[in-house]
Protein backbone atom coordinates (compact mmCIF):
# COMPACT_ATOMS: atom_id res chain seq x y z
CA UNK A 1 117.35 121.14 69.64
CA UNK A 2 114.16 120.09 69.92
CA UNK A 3 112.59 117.37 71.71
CA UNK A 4 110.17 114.95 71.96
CA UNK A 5 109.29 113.10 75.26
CA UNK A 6 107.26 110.18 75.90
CA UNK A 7 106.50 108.56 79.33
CA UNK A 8 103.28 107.64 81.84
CA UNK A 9 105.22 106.77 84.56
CA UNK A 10 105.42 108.98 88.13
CA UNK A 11 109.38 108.83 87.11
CA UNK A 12 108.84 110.07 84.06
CA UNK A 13 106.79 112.84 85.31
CA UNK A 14 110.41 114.19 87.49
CA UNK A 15 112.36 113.38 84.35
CA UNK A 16 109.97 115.65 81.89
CA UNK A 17 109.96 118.13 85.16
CA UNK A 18 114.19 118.33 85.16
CA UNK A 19 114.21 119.20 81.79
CA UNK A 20 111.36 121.53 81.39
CA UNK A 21 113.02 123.48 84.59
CA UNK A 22 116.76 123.69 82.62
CA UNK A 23 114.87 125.51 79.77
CA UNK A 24 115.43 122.29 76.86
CA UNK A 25 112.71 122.81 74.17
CA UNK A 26 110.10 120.27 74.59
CA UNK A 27 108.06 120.26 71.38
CA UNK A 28 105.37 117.57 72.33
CA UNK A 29 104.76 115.14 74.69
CA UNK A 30 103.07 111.43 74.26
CA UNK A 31 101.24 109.99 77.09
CA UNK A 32 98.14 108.21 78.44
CA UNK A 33 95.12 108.67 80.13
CA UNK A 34 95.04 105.78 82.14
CA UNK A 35 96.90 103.06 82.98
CA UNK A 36 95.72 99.37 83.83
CA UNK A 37 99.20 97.90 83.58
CA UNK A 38 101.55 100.40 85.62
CA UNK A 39 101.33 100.53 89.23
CA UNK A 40 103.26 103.64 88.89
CA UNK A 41 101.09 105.65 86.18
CA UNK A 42 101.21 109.47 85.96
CA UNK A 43 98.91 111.01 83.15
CA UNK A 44 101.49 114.00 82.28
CA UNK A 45 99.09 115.96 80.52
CA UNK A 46 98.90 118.33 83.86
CA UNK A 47 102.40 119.37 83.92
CA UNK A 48 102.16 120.18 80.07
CA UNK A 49 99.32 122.60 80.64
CA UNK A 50 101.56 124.05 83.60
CA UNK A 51 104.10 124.37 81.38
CA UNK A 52 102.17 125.53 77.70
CA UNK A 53 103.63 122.31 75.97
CA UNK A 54 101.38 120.56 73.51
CA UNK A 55 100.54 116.74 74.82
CA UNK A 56 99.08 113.65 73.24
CA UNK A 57 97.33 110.90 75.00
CA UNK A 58 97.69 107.22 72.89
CA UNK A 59 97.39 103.79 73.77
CA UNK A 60 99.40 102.26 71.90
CA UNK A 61 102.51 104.08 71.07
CA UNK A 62 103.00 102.49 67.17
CA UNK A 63 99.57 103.60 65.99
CA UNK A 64 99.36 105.48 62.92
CA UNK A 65 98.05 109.01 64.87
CA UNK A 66 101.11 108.79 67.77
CA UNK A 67 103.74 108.20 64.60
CA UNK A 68 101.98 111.11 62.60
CA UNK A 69 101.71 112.72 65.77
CA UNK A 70 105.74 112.86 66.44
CA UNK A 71 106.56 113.31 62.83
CA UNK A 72 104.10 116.73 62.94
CA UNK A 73 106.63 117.64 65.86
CA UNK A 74 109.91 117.30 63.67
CA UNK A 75 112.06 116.27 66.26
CA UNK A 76 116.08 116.46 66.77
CA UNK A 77 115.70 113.85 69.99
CA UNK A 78 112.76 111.54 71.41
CA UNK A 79 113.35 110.38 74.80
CA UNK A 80 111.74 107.29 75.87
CA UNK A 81 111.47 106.93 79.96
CA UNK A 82 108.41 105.33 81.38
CA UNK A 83 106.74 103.44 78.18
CA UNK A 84 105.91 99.42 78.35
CA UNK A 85 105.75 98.88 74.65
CA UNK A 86 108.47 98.53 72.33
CA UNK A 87 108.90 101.53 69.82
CA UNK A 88 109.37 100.41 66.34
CA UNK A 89 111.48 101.18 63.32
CA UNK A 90 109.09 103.92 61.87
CA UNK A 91 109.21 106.03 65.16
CA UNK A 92 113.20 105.04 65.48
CA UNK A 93 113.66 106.98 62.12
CA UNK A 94 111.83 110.15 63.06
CA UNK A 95 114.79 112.23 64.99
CA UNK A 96 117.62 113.54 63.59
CA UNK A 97 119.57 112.75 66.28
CA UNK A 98 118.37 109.47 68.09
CA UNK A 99 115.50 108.08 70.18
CA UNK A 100 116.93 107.50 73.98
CA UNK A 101 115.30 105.08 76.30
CA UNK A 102 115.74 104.53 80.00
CA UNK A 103 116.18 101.15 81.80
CA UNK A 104 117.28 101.06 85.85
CA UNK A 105 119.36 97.97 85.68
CA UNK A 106 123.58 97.51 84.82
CA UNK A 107 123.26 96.38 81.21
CA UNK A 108 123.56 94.72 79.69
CA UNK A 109 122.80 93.11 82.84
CA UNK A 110 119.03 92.33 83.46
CA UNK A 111 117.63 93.90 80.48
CA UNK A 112 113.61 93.01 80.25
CA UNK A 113 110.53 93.42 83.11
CA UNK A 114 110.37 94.72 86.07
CA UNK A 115 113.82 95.55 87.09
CA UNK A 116 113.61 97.34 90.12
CA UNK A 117 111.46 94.38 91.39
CA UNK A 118 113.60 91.66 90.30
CA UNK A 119 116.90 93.30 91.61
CA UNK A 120 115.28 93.52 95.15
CA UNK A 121 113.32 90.24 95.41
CA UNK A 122 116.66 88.55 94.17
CA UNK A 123 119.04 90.19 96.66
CA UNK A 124 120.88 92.13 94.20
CA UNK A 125 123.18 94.29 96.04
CA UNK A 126 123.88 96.87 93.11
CA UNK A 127 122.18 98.02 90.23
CA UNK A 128 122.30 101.53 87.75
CA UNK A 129 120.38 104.29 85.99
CA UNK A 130 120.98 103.59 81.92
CA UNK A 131 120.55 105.40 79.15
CA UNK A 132 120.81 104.10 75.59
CA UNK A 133 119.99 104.53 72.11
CA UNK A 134 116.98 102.28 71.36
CA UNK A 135 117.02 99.89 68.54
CA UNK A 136 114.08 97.74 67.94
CA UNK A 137 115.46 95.09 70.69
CA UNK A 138 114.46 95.23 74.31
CA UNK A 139 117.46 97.37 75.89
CA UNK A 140 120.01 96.52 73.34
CA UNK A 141 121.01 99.67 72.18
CA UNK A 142 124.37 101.48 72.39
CA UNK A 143 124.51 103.31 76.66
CA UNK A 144 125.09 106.85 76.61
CA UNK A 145 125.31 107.20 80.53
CA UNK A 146 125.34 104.54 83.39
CA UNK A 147 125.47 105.11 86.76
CA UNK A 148 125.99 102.54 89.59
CA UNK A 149 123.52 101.89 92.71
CA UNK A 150 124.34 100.11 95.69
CA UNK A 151 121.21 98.45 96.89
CA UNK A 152 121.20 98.19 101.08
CA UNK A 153 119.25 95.70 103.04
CA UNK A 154 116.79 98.63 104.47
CA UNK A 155 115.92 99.82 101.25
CA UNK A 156 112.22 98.67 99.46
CA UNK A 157 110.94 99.66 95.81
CA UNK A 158 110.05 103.21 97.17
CA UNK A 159 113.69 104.07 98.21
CA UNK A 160 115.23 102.21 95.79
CA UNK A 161 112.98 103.76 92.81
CA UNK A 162 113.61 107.37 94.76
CA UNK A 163 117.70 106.91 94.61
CA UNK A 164 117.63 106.16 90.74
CA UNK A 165 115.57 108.68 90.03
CA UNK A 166 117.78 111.19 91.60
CA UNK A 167 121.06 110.07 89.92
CA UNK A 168 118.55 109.69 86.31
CA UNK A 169 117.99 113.32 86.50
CA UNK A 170 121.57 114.16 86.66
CA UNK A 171 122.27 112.19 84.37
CA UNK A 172 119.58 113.11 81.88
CA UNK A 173 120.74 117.13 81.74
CA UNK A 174 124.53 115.46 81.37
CA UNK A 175 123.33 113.94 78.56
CA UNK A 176 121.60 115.88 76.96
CA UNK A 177 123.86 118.94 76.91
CA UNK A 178 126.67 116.43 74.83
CA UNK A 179 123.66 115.99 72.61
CA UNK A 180 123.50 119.40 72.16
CA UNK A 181 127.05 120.32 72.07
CA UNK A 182 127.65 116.47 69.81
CA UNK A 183 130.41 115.56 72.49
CA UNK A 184 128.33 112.18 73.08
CA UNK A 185 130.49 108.82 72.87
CA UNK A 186 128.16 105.83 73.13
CA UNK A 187 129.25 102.69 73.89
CA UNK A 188 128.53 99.45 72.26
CA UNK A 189 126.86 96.88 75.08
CA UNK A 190 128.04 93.12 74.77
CA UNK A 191 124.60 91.27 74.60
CA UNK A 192 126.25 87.97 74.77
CA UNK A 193 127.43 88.71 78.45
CA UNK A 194 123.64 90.29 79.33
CA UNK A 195 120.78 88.64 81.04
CA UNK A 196 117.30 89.54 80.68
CA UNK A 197 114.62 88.96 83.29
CA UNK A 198 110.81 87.47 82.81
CA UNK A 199 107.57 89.35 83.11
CA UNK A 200 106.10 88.63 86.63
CA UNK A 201 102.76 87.71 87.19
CA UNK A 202 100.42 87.43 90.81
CA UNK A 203 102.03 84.14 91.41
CA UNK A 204 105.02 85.87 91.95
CA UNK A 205 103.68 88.42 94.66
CA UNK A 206 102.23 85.42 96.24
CA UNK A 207 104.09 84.79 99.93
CA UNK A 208 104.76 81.24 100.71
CA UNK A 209 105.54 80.97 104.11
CA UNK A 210 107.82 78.09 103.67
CA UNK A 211 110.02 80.47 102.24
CA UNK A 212 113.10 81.74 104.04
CA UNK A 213 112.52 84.79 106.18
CA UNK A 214 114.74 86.74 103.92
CA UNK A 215 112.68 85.52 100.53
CA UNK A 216 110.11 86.65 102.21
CA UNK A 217 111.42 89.67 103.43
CA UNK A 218 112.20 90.52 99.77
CA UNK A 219 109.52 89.86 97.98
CA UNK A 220 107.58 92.12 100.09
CA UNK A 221 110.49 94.85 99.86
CA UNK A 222 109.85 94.70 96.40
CA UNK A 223 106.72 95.01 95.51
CA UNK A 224 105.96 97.55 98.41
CA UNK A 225 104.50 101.01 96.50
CA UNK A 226 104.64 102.29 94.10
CA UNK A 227 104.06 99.00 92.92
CA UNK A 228 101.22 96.37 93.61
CA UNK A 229 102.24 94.75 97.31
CA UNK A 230 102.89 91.26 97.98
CA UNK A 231 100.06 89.11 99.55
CA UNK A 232 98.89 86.09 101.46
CA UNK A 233 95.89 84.04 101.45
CA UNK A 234 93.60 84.41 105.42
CA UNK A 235 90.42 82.57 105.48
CA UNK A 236 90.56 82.53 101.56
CA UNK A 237 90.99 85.72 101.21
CA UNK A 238 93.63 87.91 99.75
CA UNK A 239 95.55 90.14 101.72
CA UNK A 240 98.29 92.77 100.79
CA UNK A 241 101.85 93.19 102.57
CA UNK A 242 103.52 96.49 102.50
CA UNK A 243 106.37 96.10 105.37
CA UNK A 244 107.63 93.49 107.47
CA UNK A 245 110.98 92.74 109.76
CA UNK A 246 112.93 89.92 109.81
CA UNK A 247 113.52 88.32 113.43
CA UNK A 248 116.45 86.20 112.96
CA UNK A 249 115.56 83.09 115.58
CA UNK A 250 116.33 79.20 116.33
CA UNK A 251 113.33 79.45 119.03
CA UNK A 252 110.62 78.36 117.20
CA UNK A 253 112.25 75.75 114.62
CA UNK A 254 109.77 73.14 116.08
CA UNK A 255 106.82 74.96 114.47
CA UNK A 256 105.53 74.67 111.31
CA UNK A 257 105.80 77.42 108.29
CA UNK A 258 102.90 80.26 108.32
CA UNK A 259 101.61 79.75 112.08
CA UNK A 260 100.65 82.91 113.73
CA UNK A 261 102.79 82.87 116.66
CA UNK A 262 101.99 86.39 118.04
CA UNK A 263 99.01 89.25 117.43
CA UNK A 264 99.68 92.67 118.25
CA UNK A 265 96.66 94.29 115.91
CA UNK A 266 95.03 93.23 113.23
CA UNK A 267 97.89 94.52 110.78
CA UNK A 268 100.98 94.05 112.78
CA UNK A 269 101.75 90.14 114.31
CA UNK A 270 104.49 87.52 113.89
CA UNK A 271 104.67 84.81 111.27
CA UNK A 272 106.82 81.60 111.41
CA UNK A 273 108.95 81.11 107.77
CA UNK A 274 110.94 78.39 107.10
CA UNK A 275 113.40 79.40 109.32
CA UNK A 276 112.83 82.09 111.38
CA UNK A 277 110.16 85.12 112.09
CA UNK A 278 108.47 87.83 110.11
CA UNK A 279 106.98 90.19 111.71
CA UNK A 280 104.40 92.00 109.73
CA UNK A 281 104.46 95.51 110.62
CA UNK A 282 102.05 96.79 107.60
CA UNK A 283 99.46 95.24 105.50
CA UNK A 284 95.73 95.19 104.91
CA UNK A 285 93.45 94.61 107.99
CA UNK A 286 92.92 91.01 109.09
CA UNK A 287 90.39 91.33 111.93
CA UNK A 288 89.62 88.33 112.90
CA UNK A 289 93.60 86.79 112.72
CA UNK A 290 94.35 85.20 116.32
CA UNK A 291 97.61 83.21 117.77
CA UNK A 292 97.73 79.87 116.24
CA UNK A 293 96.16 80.83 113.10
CA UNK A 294 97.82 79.62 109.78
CA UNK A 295 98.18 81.68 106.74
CA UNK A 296 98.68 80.45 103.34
């Protein structure tokens, strides 16, 4: 059965790994080079060479050379995990079998951007590794293994993005042995009952410290790496958040949102929110940040 496998993510780089090391036959892989749009990027070239498997870099997975590309490569199964462009009908037809795609949300729950983001900025206390059959909709297609996640308060995009990845790989050599052995039995999602979440943009990683200490709390949580860190303005300048603790506190409710009420070093002091403390235990250097200052 031979497969194709497309992905420039650092997840898809574990999932190509998984099946490389149960001896599947990878015909061809489709990557990139570079990558301006994912925080997580991972040319996979390297492991190919490592592994003797012919690669392809593209930009834009549709072009006429990545669908002539894949066709060369006859394929039984393309697997999609780690790609931020739709595939369209010409690729969808290639495989005998199917194309499989990869989306770390319950669907048909939260189909769209950015899951692993949303589902921690919005306090989402469970979320899954899917696999489906791709269509040409945005995570519509029939799921061919889901596993649940429960999502704990200590847990940021780097956990969260480690404990799917772990149950993905299980999954995927689950999977793809019914493929093999045609035992599969997809299942039909109900769109109607789905949700499907919004690309972010830098307004969204932006902290406003009139926020709750828990928004804020989250949104740093979220975007923490592998991804692009929250931020703050400090003498109108950016500065990126990687970690901070949430002191739950009625002692300073007569002071106003984003006051510096404590400095320890320039990358670890204490922040009034709307309601209670952050303490910011990781972020970019702010040297010249002093009690009483107010960030924005």
């Amino acid at each position: 059965m031979k497969i194709v496998f497309i992905g420039c993510v650092k997840s898809s780089e574990a999932f190509l790994k998984i099946l490389i090391d149960h001896g599947f036959d990878i015909v061809g892989v489709v990557t990139k080079k570079s990558s301006s749009f994912n925080s997580d990027f991972c040319d996979l070239s390297l492991l190919c060479r490592e592994n003797k498997i012919d690669y392809h870099y593209v930009d834009n997975i549709n072009d006429a050379d990545s669908v002539e590309y894949i066709k060369e490569k006859a394929p039984d199964l393309i697997y999609c995990f780690g790609w931020s462009q739709l595939i369209k009908k010409e690729i969808l037809n290639i495989p005998t079998k199917s194309v499989v795609g990869f989306h770390p949300a319950e669907l048909p729950f939260n189909r769209g951007r950015h899951p692993v983001i949303w589902a921690l900025f919005l306090g989402i206390k469970q979320t899954a590794s899917t696999f489906f059959l791709m269509n040409e909709g945005a995570d519509t297609g029939d799921i061919i293994s889901q596993e649940l996640i429960n999502i704990s308060y200590e847990d940021n995009a780097m956990s969260l993005y480690n404990k799917i990845s772990d149950i993905a790989k299980k999954q995927i050599i689950k999977f793809t042995n019914e493929f093999q052995n045609d035992t599969l039995t997809p299942k039909k999602q109900n769109i109607k009952l789905g949700s499907s979440w919004r690309k972010r943009n830098v307004n969204d990683g932006k902290i406003d410290w009139r926020m709750s200490s828990l928004a804020i709390y989250n949104l740093v949580r979220s975007l923490t790496k592998p991804y692009v860190g929250a931020h703050f303005i400090f003498d109108g300048k950016e500065v990126k958040i990687w970690a901070v603790k949430e002191i739950i506190t009625d002692k300073y409710s007569n002071i106003e949102p984003g006051k510096v009420i404590k400095c320890i070093s320039p990358n670890n002091f204490y922040v009034k929110a709307f309601d209670n403390i952050i303490n910011v235990v990781d972020c970019d250097n702010v040297d010249l940040l002093k009690k009483g200052d107010y960030l924005y």
